[in-house]
Protein backbone atom coordinates (compact mmCIF):
# COMPACT_ATOMS: atom_id res chain seq x y z
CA UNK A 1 -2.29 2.85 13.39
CA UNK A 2 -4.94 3.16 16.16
CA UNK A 3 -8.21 1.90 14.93
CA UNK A 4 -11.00 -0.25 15.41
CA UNK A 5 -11.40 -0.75 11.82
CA UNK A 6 -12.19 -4.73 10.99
CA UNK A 7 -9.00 -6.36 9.64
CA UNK A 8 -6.37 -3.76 10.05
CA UNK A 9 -4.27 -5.73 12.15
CA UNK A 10 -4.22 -8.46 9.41
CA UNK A 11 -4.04 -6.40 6.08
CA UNK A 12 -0.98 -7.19 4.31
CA UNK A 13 -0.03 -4.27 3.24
CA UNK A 14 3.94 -3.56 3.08
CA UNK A 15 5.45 -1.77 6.34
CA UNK A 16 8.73 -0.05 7.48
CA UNK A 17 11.88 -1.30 8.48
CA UNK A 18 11.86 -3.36 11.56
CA UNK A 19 11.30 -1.67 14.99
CA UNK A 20 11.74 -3.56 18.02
CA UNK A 21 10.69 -3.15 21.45
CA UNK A 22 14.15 -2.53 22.32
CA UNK A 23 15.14 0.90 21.81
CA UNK A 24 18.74 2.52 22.96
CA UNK A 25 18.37 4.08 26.63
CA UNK A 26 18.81 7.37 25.42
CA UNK A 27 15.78 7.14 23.54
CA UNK A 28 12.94 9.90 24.00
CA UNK A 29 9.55 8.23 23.59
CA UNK A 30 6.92 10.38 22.80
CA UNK A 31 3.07 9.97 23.74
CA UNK A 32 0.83 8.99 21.11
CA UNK A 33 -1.33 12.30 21.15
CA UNK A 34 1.56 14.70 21.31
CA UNK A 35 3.53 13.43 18.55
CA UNK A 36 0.39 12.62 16.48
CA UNK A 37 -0.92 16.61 16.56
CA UNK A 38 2.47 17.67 15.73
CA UNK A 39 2.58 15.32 12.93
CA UNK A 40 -0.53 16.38 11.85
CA UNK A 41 0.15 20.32 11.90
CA UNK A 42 3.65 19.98 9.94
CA UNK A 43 1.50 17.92 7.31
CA UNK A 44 -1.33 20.54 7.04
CA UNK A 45 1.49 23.69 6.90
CA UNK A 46 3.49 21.49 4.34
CA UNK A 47 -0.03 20.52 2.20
CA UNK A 48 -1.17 23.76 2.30
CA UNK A 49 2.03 24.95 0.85
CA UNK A 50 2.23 22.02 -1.90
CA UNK A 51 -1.50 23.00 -2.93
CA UNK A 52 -1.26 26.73 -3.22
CA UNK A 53 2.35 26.49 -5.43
CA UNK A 54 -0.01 23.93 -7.78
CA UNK A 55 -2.55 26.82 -7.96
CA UNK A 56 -0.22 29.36 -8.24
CA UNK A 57 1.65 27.66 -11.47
CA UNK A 58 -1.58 26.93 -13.14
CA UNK A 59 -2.81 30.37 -12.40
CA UNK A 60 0.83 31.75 -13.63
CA UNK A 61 0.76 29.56 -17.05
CA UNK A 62 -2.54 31.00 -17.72
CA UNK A 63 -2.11 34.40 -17.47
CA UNK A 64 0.86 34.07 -19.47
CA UNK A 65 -1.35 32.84 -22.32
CA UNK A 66 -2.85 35.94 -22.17
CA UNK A 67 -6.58 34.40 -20.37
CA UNK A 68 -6.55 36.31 -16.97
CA UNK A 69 -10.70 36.17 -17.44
CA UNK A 70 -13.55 33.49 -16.88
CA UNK A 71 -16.55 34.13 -19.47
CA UNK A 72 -20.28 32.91 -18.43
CA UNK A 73 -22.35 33.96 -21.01
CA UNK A 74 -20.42 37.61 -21.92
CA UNK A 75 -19.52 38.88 -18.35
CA UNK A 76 -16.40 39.06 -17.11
CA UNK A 77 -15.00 37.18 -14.21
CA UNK A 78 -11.75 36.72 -12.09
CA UNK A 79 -9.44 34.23 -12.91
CA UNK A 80 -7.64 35.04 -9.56
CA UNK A 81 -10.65 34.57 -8.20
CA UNK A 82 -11.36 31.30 -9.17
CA UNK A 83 -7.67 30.16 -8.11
CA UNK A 84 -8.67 31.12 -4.88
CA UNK A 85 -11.24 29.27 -4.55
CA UNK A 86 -10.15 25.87 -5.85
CA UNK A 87 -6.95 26.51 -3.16
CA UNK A 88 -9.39 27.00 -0.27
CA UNK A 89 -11.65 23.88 -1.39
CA UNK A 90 -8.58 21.63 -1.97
CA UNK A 91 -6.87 22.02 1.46
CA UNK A 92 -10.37 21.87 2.96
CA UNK A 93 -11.26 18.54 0.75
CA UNK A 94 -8.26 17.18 2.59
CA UNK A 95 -9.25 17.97 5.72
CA UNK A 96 -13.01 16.65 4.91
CA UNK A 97 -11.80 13.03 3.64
CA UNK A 98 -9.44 13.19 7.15
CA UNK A 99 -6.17 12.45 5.16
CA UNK A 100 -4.85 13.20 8.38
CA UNK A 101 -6.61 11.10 10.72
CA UNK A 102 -3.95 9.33 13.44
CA UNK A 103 -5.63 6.11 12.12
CA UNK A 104 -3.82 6.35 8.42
CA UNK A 105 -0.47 7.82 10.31
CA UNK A 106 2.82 5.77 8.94
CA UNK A 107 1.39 2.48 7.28
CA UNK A 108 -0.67 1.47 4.85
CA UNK A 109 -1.75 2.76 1.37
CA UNK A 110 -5.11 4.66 2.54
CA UNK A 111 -3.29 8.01 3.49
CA UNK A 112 -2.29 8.22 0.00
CA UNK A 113 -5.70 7.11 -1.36
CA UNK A 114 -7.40 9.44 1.44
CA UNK A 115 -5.03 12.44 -0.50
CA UNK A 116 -5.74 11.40 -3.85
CA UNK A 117 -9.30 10.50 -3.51
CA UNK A 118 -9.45 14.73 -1.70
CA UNK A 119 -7.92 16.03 -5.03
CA UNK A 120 -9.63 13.64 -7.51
CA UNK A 121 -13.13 15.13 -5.86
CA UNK A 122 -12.30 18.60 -6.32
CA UNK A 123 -11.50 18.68 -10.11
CA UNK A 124 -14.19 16.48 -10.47
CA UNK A 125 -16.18 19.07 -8.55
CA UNK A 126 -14.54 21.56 -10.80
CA UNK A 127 -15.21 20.22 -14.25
CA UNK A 128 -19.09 19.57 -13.31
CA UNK A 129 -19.02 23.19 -12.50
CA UNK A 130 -17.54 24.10 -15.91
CA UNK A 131 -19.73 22.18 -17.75
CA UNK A 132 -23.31 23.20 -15.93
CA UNK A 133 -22.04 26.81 -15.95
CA UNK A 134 -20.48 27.44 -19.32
CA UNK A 135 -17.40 28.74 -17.33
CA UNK A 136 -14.92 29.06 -19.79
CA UNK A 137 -11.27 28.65 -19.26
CA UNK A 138 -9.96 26.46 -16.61
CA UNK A 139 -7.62 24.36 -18.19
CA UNK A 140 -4.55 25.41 -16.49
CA UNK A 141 -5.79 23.70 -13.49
CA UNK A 142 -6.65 20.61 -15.24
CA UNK A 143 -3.51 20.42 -16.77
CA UNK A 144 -0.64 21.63 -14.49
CA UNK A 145 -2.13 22.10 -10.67
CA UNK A 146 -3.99 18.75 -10.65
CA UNK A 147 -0.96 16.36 -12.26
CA UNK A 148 1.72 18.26 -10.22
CA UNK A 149 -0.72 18.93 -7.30
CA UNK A 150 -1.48 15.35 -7.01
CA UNK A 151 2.34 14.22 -7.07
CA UNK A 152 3.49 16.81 -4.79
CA UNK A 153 0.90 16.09 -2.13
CA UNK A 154 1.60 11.94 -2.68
CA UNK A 155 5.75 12.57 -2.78
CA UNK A 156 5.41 14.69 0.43
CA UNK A 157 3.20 12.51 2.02
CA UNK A 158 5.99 9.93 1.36
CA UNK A 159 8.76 11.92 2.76
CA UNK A 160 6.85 12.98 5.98
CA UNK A 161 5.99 8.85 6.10
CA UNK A 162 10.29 8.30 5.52
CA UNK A 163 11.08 10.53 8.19
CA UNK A 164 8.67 8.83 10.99
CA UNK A 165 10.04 5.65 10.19
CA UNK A 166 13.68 7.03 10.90
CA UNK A 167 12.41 8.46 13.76
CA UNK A 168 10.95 5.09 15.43
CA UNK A 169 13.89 3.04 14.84
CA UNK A 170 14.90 4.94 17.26
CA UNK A 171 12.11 4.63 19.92
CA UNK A 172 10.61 7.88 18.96
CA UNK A 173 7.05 8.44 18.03
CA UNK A 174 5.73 5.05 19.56
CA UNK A 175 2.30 4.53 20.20
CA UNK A 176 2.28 2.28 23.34
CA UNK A 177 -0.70 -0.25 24.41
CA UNK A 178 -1.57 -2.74 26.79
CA UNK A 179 -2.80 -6.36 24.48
CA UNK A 180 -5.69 -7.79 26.14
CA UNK A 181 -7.27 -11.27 26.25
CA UNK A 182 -6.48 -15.24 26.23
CA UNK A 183 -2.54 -15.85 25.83
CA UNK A 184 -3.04 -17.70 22.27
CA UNK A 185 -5.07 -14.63 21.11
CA UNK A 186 -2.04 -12.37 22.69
CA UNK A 187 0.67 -13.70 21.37
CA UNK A 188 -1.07 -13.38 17.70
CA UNK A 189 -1.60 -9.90 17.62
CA UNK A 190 1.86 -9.14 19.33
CA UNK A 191 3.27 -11.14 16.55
CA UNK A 192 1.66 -9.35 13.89
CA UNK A 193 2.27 -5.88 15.40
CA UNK A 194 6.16 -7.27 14.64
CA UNK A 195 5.35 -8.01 11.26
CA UNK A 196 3.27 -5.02 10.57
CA UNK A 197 6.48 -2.69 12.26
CA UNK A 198 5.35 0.69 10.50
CA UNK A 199 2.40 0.93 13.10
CA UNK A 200 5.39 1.42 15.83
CA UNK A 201 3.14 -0.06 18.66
CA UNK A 202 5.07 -0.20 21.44
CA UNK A 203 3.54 -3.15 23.40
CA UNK A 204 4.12 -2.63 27.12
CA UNK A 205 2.60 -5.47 28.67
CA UNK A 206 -0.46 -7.89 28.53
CA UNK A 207 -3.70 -8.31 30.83
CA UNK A 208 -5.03 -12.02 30.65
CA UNK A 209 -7.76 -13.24 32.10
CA UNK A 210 -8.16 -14.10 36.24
CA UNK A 211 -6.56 -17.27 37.11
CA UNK A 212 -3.52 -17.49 34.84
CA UNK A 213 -0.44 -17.16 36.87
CA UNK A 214 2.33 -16.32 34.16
CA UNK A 215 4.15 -13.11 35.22
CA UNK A 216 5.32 -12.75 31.44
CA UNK A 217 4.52 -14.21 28.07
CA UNK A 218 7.36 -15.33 25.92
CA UNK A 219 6.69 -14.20 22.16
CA UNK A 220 9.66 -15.48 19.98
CA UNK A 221 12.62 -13.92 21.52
CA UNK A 222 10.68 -11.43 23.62
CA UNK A 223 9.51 -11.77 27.01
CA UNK A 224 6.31 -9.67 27.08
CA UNK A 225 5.39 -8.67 31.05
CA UNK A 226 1.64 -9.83 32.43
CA UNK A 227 0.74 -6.12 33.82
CA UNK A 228 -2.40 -7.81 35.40
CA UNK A 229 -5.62 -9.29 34.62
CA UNK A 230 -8.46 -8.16 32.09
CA UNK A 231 -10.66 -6.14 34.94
CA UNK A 232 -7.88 -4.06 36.29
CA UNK A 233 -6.30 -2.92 33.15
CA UNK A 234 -7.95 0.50 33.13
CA UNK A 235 -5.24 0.87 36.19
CA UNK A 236 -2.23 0.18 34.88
CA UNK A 237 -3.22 2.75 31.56
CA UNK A 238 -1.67 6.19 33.74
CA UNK A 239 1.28 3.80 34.89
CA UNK A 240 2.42 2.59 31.96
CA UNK A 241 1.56 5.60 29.82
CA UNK A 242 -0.31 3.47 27.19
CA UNK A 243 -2.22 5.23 24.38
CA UNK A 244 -4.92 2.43 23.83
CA UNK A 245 -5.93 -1.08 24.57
CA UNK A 246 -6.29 -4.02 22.40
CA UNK A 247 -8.36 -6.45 22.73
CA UNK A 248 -6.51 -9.39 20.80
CA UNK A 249 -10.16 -11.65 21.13
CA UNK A 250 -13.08 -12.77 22.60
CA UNK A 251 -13.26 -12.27 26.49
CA UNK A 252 -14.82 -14.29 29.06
CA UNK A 253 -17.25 -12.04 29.67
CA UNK A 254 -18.19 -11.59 25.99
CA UNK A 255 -19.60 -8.08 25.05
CA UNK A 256 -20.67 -7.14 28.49
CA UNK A 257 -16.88 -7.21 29.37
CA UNK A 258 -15.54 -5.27 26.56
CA UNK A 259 -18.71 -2.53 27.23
CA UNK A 260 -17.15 -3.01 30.64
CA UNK A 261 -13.73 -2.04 29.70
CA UNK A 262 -14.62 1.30 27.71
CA UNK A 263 -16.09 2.39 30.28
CA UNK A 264 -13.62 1.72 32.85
CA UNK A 265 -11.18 3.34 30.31
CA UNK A 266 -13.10 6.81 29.83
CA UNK A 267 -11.18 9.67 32.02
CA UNK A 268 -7.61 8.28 30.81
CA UNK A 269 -5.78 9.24 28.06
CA UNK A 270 -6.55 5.46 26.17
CA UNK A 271 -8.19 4.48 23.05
CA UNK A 272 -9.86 1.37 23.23
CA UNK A 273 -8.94 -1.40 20.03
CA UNK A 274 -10.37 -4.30 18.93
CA UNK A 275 -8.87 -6.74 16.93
CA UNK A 276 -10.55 -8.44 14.16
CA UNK A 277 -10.34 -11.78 13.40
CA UNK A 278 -10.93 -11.33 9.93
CA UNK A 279 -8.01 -10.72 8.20
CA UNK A 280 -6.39 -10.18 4.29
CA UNK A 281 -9.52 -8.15 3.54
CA UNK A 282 -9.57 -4.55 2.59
CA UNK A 283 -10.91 -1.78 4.80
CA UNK A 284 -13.26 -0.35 1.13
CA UNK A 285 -14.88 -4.05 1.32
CA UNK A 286 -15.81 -3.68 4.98
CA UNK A 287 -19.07 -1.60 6.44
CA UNK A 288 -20.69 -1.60 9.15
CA UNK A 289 -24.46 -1.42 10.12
CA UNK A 290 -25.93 -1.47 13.52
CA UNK A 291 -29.11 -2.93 14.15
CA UNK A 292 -30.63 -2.35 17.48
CA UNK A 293 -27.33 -1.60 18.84
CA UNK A 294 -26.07 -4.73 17.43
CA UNK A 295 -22.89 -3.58 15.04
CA UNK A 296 -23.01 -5.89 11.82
CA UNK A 297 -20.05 -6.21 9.56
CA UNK A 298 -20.45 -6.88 6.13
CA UNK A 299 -17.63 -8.07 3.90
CA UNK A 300 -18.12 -6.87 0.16
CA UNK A 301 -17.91 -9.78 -2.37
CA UNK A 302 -14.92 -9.23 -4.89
CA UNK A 303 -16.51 -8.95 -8.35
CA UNK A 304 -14.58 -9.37 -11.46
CA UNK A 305 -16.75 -7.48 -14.17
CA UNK A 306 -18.17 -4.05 -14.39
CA UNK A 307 -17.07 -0.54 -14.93
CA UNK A 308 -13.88 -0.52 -12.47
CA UNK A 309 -12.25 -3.32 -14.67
CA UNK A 310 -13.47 -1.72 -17.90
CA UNK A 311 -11.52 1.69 -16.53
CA UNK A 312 -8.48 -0.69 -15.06
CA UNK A 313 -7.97 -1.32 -19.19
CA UNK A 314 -8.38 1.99 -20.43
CA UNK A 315 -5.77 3.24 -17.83
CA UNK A 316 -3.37 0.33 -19.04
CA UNK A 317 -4.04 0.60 -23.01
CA UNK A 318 -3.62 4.38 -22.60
CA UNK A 319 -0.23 4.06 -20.15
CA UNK A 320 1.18 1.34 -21.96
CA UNK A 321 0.88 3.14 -25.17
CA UNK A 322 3.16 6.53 -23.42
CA UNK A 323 5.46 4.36 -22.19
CA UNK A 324 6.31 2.73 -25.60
CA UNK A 325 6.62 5.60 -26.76
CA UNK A 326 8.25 7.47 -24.30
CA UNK A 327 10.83 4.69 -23.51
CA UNK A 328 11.31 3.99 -26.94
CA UNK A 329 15.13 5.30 -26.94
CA UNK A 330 15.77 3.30 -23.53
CA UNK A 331 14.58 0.24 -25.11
CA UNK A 332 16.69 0.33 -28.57
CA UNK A 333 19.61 0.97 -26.46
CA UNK A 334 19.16 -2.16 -24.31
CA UNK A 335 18.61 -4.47 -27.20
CA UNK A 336 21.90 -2.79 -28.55
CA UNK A 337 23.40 -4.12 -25.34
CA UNK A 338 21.46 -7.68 -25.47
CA UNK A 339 23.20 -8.16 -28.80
CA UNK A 340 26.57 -7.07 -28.10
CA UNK A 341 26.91 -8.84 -24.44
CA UNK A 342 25.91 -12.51 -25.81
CA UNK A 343 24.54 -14.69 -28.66
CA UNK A 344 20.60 -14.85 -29.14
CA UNK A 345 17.68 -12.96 -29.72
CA UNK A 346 16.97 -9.66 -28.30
CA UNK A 347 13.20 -11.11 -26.75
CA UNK A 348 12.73 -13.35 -24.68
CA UNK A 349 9.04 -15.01 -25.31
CA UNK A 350 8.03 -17.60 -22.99
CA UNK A 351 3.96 -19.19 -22.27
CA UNK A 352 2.26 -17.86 -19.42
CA UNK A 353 -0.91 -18.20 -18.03
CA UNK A 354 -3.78 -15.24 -17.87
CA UNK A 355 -7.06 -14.16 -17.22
CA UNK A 356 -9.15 -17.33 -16.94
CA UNK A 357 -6.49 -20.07 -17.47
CA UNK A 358 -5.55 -18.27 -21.81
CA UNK A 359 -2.44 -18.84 -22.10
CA UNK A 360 0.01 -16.19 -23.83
CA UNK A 361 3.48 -15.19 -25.23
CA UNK A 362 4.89 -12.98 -22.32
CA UNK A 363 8.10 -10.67 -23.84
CA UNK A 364 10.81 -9.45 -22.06
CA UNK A 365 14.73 -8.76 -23.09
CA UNK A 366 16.42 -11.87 -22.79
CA UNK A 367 18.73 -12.34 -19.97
CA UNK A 368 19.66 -15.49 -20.35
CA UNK A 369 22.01 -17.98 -22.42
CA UNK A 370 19.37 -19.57 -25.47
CA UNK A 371 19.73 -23.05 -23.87
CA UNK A 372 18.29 -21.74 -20.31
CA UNK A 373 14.97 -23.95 -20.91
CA UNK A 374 17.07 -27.28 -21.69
CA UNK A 375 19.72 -26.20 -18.67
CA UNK A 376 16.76 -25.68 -16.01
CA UNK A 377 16.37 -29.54 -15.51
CA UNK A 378 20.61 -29.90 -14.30
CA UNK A 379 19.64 -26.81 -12.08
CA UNK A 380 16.59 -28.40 -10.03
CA UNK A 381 18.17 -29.62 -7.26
CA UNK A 382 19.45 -26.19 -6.73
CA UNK A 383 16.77 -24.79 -6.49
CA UNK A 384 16.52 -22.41 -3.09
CA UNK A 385 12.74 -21.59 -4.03
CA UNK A 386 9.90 -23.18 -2.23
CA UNK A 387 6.46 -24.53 -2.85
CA UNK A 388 5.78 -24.20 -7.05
CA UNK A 389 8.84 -21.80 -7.61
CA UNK A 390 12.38 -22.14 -8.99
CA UNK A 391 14.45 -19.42 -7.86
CA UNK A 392 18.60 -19.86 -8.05
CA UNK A 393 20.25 -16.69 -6.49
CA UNK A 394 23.40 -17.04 -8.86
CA UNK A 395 21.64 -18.74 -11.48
CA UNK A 396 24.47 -19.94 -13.93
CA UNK A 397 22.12 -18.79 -17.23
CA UNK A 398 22.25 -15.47 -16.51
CA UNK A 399 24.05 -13.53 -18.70
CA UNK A 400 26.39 -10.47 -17.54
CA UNK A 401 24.22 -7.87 -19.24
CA UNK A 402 21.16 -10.26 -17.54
CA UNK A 403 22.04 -9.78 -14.50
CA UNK A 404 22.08 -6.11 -14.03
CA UNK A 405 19.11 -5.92 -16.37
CA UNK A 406 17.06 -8.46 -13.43
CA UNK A 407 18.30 -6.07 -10.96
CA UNK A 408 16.72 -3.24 -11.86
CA UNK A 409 13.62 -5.24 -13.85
CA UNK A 410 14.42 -3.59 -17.24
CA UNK A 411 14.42 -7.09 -18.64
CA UNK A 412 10.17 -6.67 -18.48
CA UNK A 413 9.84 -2.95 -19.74
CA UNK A 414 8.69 -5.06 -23.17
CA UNK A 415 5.58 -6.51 -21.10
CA UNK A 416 4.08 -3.07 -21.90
CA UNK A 417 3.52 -4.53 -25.36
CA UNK A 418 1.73 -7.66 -23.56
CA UNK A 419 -0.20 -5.15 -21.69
CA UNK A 420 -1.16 -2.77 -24.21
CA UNK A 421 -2.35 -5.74 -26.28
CA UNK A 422 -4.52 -6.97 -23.48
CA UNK A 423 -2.71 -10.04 -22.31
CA UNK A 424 -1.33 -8.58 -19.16
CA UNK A 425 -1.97 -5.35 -17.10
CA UNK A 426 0.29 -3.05 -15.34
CA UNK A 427 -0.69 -3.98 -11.46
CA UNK A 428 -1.79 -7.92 -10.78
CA UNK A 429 -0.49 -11.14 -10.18
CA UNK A 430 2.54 -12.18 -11.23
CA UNK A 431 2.52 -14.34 -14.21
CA UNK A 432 2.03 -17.75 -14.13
CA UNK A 433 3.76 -20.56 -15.80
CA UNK A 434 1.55 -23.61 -17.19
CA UNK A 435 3.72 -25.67 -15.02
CA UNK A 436 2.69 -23.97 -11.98
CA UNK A 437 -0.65 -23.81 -12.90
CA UNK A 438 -0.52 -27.36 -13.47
CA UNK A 439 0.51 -27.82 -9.78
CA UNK A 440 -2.42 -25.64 -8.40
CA UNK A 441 -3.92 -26.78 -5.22
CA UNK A 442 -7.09 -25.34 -3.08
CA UNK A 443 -8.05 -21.59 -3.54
CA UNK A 444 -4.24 -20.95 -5.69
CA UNK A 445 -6.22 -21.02 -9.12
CA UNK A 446 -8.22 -17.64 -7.90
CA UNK A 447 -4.93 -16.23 -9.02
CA UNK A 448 -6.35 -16.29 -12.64
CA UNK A 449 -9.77 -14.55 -11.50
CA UNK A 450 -7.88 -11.37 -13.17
CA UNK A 451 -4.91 -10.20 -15.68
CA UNK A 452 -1.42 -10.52 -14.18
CA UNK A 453 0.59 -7.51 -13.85
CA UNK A 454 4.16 -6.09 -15.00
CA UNK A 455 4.15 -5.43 -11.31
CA UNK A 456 1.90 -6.13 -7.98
CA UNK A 457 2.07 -6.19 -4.02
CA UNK A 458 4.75 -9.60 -4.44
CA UNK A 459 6.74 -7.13 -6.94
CA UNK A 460 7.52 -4.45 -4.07
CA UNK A 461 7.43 -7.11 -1.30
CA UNK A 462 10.41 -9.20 -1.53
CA UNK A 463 10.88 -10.44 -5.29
CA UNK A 464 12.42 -13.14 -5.24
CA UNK A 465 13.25 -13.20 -1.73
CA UNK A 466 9.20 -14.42 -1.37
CA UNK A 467 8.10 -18.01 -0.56
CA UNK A 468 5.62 -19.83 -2.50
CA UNK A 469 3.00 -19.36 0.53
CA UNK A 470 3.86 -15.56 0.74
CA UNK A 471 3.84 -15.24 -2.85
CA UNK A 472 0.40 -16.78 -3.52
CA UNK A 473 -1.09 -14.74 -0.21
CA UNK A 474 0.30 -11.39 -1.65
CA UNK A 475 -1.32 -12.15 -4.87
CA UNK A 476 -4.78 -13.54 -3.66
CA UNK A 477 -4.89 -10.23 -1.13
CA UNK A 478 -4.69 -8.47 -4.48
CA UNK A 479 -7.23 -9.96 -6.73
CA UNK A 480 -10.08 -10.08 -3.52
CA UNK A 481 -9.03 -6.51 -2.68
CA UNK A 482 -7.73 -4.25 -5.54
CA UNK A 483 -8.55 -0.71 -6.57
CA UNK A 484 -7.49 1.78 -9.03
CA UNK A 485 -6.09 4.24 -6.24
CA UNK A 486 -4.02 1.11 -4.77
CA UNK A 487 -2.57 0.63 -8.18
CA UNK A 488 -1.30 3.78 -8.31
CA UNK A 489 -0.11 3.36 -4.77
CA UNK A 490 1.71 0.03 -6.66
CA UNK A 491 3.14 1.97 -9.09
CA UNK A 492 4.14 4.18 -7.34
CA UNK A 493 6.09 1.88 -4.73
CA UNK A 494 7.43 0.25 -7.86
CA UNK A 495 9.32 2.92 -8.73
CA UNK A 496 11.19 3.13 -5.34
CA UNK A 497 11.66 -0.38 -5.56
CA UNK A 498 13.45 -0.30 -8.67
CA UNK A 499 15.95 2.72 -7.89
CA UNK A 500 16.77 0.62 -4.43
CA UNK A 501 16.48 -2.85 -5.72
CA UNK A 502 15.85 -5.63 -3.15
CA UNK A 503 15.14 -9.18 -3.91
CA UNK A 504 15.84 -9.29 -7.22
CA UNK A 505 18.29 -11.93 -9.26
């Protein structure tokens, strides 16, 4: 994404497939604006369409119940009417809240909270006006256009997001731009452009400073071309065809230089970047505020109490409680299974570490023979997982049934029970064991600042596949930076990650 926006290069947020600067010959690559307004008007048709079948249903359902009317003290009013209406505010709510914006295009969760923040506005809109007006009669909306609504919008979203991915492995709807600054500071935004792939920047050279002499810059197994230095970059904008410039740092010049470059920039076709240096913090915690033309960033504490955590537990005592039930069929018949693929209990209980260093009974099924905890000491020197963490692809203990239950992380649909009681919630860290705890060094503990989760960012990162470091940054990004609309965003990746299983054994 193109944006100016503190700590967007360094947000850790998971991306696409790999797309390297090497892209077949045949390869059409299309500018940054073109393919961006295209984008964008096959996502408003497609919206539009998604929101007015949501409308339509509700309005259908209702009618069929025989309530065609709206009553406001006696009179009579259209129930068409009012369909129309919440149509024509929804698609403009997500045209207001810029769900569309180039910025949000192809990575990152705040397209989807963008869309779901636009529809959770208008029925909150709507059910004011229902209760200041008396209006009677709008709960088809609230209970078909909104759930569906909401889903369709966030599945097609998804789909569009799939396709663009496709399309840039295959050098198609790059953005390209010129990285700016000292060769340290260069080479570290270049490198996380390659980690952060779903932005597709195409880099296309570098501008350094006067005085260096390097006619490219060697970036892992890249060589990155030096286009020229910082003052005549403007230049090389129309000759490369680059949408923006980064700057990757602090230039000689300081702010006088970078005022400098916009301006040299205005005429062309280039957006102008900067890169933060700030990084693993959350674009909701970051504001700015200019003072006398000076632009001041503050960075939002995290906080730990107050009404967003007490809603985080009503959403998991409520969800946890459907799922029982809903899944109670699934789970009978895979403790059938437990019992007739090996000896042992059904659960699985094992101490783990919450909220605040309480410890806890964590249940899953079993997957494992009964004498994993007195094998795990022969297995140590096995052990392919780094820092804290035992990991053992083909892990002798595993059972047959285990296995394929691990795969697809059925073996923890009983951690509902954890979280319904209040030991555990659906998104957060992942549990830890007193062992690991034990072993804790520097800022790891702020891991237990909140309830670990069934699932979380390290859950549809990598699994297992993880490091300790990578593990513990994925989990601190969460607790500093969580929201309810990125846990849905969780859950929802969850889901995906389970049907097309990576990193898990």
């Amino acid at each position: 994404m193109l944006a100016s926006s503190a700590g967007s290069l360094g947000q850790p947020w998971p991306a696409a497939p790999a797309v390297g600067h090497d892209v077949p010959a045949t390869a059409v690559v299309d500018s940054g604006k073109s393919w961006a307004k295209r984008y964008r008007r096959w996502l408003r048709l497609t919206d539009a369409a998604i929101v007015a079948i949501a409308v339509a249903a509700a309005y259908a359902v209702q009618l069929e119940a025989g309530e065609p009317t709206l009553t406001q003290g006696g009179a009579g009013g259209s129930y068409l009417a009012v369909s129309v209406a919440i149509l024509l505010v929804w698609v403009l709510a997500l045209e207001v809240h810029r769900t569309r914006e180039e910025t949000v295009l192809g990575i990152g969760s705040e397209e989807y909270k963008r869309v779901l923040d636009a529809t959770l506005g208008v029925f909150g809109g709507i059910a004011i006006t229902v209760i200041l007006l008396g209006i009677d009669v709008v709960r088809g909306h609230f209970a078909l256009a909104l759930p569906a609504g909401a889903l369709l919008l966030l599945f097609n979203r998804w789909q569009w997001r799939a396709w663009l991915n496709r399309q840039r492995l295959f050098g198609h709807y790059l953005s390209k731009v010129i990285v700016v600054g000292e060769p340290a500071d260069v080479e570290y935004v270049i490198r996380q452009f390659g980690k952060v792939s779903g932005a597709a920047y195409e880099v296309v050279g570098a501008a350094l400073p006067a005085g260096y002499t390097e006619s490219h810059l060697q970036i892992s197994a890249e060589r990155v071309p030096v286009l020229c230095d910082v003052d005549s970059v403007a230049g090389k904008v129309a000759e490369t065809g680059a949408n923006a410039v980064v700057v990757a740092g602090p230039l000689r010049g300081g702010t006088r230089s970078i005022r400098q470059l916009g301006w040299a920039l205005e005429g062309t076709r280039a957006g102008l970047v900067l890169a933060s240096s700030l990084t693993d913090v959350a674009g909701p915690r970051i504001h700015w505020r200019p003072v006398e033309g000076l632009p001041l960033m503050h960075v939002e504490l995290p906080r730990f109490t107050g009404y967003k955590h007490t809603l985080k537990r009503l959403v998991d005592i409520v969800a946890s409680a459907a799922a029982l039930l809903v899944l109670s069929p699934l789970l009978c018949a895979l403790a059938w299974i437990i019992v007739r693929d090996s000896k042992g209990p059904v659960f699985f209980r094992q101490e783990r570490v919450g909220l605040n260093g309480e410890r806890f009974k964590m249940v899953k099924f079993r997957s494992m023979v009964t004498t994993a905890e007195q094998d795990l000491a022969a297995l140590l020197d096995l052990n392919e997982g780094a820092g804290l963490l035992f990991k053992l692809k083909h892990d002798p203990r595993i059972t047959p049934c285990g296995r394929w239950l691990r795969k697809y992380s059925l073996d923890e649909l009983p951690q509902f029970w954890n979280v319904l009681k209040g030991d555990m919630s659906l998104v957060g860290p992942r549990p830890q064991l007193p062992g690991e705890v034990a072993g804790y060094e520097g800022d790891v503990s702020r891991r237990l600042l909140i309830k670990p989760g069934i699932t979380g960012l390290w859950q549809i990162n990598g699994r297992s596949n993880l490091g300790w470091d990578e593990s513990v940054r994925w989990d601190l990004y969460y607790v500093e930076n969580w929201s309810l609309t990125g846990d849905i965003m969780i859950l929802w990746r969850t889901l995906r990650v389970i049907l097309h299983p990576v990193g898990a054994y």
